[in-house]
PDB file of N, CA and C in Angstrom:
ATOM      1  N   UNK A   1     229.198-134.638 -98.158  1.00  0.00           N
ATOM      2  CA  UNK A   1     229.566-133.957 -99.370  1.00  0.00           C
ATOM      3  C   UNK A   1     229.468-134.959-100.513  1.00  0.00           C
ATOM      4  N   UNK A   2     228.914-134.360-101.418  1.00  0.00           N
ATOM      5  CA  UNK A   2     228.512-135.424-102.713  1.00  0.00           C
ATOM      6  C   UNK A   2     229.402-134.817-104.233  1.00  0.00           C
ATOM      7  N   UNK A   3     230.643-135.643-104.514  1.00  0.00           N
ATOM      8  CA  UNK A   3     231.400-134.984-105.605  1.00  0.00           C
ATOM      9  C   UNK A   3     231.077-135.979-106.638  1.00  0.00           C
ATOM     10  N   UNK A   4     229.960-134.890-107.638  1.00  0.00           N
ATOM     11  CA  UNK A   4     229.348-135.466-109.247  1.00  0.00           C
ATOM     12  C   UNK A   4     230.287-136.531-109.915  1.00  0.00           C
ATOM     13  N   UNK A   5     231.448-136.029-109.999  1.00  0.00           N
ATOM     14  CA  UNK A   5     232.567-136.791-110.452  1.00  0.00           C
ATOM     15  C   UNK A   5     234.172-136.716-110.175  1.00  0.00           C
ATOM     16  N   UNK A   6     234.874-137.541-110.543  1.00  0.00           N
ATOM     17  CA  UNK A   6     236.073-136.909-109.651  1.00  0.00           C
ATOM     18  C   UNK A   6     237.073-136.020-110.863  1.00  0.00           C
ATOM     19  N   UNK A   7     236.313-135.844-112.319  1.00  0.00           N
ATOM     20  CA  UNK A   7     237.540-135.194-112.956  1.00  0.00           C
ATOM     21  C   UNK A   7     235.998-134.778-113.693  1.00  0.00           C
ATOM     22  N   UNK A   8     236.239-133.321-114.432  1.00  0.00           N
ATOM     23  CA  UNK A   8     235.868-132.470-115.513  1.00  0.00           C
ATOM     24  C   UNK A   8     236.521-131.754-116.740  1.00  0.00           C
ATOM     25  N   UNK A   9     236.142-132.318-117.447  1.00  0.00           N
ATOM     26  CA  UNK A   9     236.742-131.181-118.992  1.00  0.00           C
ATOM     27  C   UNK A   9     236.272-129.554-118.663  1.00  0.00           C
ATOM     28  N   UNK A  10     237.358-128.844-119.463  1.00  0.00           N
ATOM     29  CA  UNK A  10     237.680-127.652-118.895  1.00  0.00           C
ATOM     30  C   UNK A  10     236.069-127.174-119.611  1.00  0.00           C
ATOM     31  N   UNK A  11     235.178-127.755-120.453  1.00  0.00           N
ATOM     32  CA  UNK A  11     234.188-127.125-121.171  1.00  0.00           C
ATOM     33  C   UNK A  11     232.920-127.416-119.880  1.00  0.00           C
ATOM     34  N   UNK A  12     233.240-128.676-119.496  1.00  0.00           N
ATOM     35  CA  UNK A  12     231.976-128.736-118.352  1.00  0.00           C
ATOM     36  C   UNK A  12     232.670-128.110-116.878  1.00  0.00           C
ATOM     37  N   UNK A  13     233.532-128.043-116.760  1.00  0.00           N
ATOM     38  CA  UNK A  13     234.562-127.063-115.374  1.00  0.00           C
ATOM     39  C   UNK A  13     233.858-126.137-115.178  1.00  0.00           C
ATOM     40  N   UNK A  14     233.760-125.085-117.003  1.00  0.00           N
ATOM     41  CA  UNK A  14     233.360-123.721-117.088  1.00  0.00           C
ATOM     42  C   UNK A  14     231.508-123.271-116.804  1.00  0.00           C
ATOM     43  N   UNK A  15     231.415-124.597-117.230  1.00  0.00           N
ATOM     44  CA  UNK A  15     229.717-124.348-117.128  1.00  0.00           C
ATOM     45  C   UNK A  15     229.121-124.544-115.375  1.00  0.00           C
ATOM     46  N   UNK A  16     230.011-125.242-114.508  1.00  0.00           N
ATOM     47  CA  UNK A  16     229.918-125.170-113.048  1.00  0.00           C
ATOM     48  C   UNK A  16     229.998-124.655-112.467  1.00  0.00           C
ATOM     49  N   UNK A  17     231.277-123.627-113.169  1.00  0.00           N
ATOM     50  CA  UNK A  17     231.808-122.853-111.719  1.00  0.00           C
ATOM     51  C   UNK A  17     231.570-121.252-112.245  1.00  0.00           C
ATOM     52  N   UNK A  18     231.098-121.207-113.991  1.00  0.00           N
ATOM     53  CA  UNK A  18     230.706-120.012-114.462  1.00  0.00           C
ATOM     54  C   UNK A  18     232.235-119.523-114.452  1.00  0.00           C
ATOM     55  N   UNK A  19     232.833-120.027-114.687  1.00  0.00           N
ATOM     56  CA  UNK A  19     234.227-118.944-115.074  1.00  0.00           C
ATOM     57  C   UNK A  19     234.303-119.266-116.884  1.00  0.00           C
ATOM     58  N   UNK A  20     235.128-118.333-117.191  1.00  0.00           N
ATOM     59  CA  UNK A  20     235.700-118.521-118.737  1.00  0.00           C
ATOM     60  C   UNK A  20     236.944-119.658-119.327  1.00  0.00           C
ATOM     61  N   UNK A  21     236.540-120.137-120.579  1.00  0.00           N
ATOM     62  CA  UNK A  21     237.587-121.331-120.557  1.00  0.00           C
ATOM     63  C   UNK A  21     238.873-120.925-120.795  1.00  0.00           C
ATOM     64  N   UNK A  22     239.273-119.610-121.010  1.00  0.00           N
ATOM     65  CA  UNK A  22     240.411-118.807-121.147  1.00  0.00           C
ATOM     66  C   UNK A  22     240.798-118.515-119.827  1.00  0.00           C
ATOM     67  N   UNK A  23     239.596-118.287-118.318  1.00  0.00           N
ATOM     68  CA  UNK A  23     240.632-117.973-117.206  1.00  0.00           C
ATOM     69  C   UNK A  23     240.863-119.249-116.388  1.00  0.00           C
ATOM     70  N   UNK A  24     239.915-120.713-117.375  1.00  0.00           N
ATOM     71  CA  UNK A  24     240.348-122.087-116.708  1.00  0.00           C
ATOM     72  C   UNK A  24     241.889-122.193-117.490  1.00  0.00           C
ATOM     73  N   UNK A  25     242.058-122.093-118.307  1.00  0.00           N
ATOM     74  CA  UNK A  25     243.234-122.698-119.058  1.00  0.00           C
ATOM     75  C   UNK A  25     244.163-122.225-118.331  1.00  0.00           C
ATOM     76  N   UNK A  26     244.496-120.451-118.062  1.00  0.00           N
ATOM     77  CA  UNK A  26     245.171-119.774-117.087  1.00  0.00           C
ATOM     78  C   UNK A  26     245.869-120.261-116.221  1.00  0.00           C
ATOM     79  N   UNK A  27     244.546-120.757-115.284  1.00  0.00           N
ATOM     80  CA  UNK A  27     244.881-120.872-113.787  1.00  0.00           C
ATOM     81  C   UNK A  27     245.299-122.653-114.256  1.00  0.00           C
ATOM     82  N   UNK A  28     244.794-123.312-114.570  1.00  0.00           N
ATOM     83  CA  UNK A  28     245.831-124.825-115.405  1.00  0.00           C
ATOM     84  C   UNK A  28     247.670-123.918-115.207  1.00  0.00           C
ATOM     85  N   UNK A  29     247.927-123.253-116.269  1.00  0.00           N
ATOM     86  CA  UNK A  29     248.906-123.707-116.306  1.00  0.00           C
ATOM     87  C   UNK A  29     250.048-122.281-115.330  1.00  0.00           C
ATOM     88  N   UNK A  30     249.192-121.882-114.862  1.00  0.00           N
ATOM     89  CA  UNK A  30     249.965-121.309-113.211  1.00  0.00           C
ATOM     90  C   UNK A  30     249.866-122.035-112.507  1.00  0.00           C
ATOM     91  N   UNK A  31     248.947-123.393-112.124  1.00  0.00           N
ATOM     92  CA  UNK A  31     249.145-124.055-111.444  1.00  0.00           C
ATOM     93  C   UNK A  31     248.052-124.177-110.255  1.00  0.00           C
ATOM     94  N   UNK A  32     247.096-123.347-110.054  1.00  0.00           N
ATOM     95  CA  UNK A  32     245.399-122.843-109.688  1.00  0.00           C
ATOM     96  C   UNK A  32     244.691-123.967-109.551  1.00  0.00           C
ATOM     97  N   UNK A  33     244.718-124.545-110.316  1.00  0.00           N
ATOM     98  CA  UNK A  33     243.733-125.464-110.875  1.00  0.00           C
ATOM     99  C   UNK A  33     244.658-127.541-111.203  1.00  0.00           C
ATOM    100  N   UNK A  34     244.398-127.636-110.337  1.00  0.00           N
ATOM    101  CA  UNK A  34     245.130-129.096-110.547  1.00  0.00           C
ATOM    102  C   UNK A  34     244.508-130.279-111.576  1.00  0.00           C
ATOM    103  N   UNK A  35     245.169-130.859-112.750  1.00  0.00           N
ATOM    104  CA  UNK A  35     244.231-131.882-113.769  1.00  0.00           C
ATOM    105  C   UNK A  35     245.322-133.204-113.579  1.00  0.00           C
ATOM    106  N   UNK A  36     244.773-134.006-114.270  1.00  0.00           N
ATOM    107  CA  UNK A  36     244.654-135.334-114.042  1.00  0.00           C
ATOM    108  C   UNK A  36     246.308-135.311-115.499  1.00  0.00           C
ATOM    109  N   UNK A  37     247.201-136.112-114.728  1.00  0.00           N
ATOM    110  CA  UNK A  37     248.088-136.085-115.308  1.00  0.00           C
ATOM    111  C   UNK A  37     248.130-137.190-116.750  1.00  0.00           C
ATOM    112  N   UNK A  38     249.017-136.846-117.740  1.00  0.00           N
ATOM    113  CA  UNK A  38     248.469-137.670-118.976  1.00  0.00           C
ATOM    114  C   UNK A  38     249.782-138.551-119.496  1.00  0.00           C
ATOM    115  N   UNK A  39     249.734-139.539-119.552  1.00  0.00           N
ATOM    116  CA  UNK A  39     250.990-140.288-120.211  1.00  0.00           C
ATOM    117  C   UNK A  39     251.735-140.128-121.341  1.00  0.00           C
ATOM    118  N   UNK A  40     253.065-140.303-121.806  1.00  0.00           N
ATOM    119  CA  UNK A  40     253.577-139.695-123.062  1.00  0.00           C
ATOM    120  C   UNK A  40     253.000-139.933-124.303  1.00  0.00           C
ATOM    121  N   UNK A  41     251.664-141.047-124.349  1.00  0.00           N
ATOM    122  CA  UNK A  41     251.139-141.317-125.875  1.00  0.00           C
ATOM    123  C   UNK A  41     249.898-140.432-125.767  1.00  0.00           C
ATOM    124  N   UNK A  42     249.527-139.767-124.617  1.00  0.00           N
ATOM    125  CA  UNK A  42     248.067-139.058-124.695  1.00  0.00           C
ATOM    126  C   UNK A  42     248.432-138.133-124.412  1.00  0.00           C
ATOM    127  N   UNK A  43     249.288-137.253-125.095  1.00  0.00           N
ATOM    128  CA  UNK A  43     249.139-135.676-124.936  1.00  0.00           C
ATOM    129  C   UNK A  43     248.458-134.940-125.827  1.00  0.00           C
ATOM    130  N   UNK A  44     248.095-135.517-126.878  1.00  0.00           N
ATOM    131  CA  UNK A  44     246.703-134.665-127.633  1.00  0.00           C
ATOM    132  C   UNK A  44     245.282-134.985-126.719  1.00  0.00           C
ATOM    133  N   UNK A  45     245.131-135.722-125.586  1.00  0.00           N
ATOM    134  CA  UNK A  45     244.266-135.996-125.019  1.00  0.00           C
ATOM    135  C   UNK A  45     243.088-134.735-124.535  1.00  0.00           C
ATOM    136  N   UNK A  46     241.753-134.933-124.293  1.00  0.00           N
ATOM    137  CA  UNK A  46     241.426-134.094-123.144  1.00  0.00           C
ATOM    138  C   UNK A  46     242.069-133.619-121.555  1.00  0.00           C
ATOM    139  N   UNK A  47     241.864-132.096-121.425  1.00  0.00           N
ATOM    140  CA  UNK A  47     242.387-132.100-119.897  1.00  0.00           C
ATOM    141  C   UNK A  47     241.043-132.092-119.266  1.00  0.00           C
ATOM    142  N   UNK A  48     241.934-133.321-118.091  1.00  0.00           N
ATOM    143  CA  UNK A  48     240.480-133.270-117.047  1.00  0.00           C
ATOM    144  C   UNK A  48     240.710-132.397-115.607  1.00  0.00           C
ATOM    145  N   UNK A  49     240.321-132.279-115.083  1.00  0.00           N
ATOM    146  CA  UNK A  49     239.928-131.036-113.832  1.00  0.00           C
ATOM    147  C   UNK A  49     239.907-132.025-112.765  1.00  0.00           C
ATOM    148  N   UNK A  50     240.798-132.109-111.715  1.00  0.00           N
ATOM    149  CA  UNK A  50     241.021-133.136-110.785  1.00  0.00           C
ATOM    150  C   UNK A  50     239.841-132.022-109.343  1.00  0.00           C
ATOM    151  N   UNK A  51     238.681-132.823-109.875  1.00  0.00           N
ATOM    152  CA  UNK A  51     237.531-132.318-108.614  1.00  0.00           C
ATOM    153  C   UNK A  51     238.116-132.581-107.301  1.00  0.00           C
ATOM    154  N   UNK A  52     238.612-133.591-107.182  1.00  0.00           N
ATOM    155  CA  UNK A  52     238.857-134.615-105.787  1.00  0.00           C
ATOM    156  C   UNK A  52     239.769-133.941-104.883  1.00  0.00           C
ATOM    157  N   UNK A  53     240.730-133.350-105.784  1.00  0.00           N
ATOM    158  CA  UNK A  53     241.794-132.724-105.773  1.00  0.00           C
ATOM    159  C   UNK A  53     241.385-131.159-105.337  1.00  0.00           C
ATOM    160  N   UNK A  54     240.629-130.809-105.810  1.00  0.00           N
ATOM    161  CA  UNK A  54     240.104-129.068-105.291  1.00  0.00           C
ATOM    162  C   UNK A  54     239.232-129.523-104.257  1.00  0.00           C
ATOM    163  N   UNK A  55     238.712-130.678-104.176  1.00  0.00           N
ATOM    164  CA  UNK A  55     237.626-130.498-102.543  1.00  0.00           C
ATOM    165  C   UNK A  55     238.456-130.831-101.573  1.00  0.00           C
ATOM    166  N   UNK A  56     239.220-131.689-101.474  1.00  0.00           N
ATOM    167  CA  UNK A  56     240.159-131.732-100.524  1.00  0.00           C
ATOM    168  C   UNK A  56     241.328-131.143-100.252  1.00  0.00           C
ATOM    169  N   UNK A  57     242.106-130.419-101.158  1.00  0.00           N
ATOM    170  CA  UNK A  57     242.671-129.415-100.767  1.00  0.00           C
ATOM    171  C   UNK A  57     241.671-127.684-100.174  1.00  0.00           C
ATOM    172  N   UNK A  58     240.200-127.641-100.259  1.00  0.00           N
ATOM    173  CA  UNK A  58     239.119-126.722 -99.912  1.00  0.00           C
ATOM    174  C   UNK A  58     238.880-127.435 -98.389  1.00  0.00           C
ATOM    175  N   UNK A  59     238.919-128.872 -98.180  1.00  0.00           N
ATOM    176  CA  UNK A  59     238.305-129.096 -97.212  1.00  0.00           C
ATOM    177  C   UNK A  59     239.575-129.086 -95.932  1.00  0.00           C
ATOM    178  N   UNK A  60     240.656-128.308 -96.404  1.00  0.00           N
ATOM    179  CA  UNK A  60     241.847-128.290 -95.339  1.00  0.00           C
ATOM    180  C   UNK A  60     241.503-127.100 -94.751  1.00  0.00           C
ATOM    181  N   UNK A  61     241.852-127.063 -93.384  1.00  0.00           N
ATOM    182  CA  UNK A  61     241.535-126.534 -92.109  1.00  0.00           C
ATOM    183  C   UNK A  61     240.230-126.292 -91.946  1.00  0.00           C
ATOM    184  N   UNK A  62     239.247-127.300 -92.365  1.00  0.00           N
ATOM    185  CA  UNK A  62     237.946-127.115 -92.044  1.00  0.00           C
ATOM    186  C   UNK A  62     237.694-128.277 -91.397  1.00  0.00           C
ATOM    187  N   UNK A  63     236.492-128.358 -90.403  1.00  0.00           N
ATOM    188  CA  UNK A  63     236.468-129.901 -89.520  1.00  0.00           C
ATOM    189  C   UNK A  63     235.744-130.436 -90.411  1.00  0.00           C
ATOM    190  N   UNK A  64     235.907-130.918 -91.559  1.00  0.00           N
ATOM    191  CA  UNK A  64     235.468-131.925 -92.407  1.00  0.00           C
ATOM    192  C   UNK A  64     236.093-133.175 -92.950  1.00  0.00           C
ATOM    193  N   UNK A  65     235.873-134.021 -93.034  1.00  0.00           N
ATOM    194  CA  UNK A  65     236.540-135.616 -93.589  1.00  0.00           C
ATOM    195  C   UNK A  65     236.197-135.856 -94.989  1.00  0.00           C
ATOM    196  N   UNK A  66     236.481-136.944 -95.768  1.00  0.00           N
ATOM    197  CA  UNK A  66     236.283-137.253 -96.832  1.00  0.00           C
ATOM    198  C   UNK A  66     236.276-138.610 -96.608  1.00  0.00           C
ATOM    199  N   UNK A  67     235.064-138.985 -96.747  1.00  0.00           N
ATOM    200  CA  UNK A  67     234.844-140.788 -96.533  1.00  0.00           C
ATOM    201  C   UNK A  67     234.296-141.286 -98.166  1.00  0.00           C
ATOM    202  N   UNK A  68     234.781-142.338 -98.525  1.00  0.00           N
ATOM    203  CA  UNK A  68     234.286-142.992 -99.353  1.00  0.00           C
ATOM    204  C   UNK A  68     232.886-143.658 -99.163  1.00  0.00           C
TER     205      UNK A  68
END
């Protein structure tokens, strides 16, 4: 398995997975969608899209590994 990168902005998220940046933001903050947590001086920051984080929680109960 080859992951492009391990985090995405919700503008390149939307262009991958073809969803809308209104039903990424959504599922962000129900909790759907896991991002890269931000420290108290970067909260005007970009949100990033924790990839690493959705393939390996996808790759549970499947006989697959995650090797570096």
């Amino acid at each position: 398995m080859n992951i492009p990168s391990p985090y995405l902005t919700i503008e390149a998220f939307s262009q991958h997975s073809g969803l809308s940046k209104s039903t990424i933001r959504d599922m962000i903050a129900d909790g759907r969608l896991p991002v890269r947590g931000k420290s108290a001086d970067m909260k005007r920051g970009k949100v990033l899209i924790n990839l690493l984080a959705l393939y390996t929680d996808a790759s549970k109960g499947c006989d697959v590994s995650l090797n570096a």
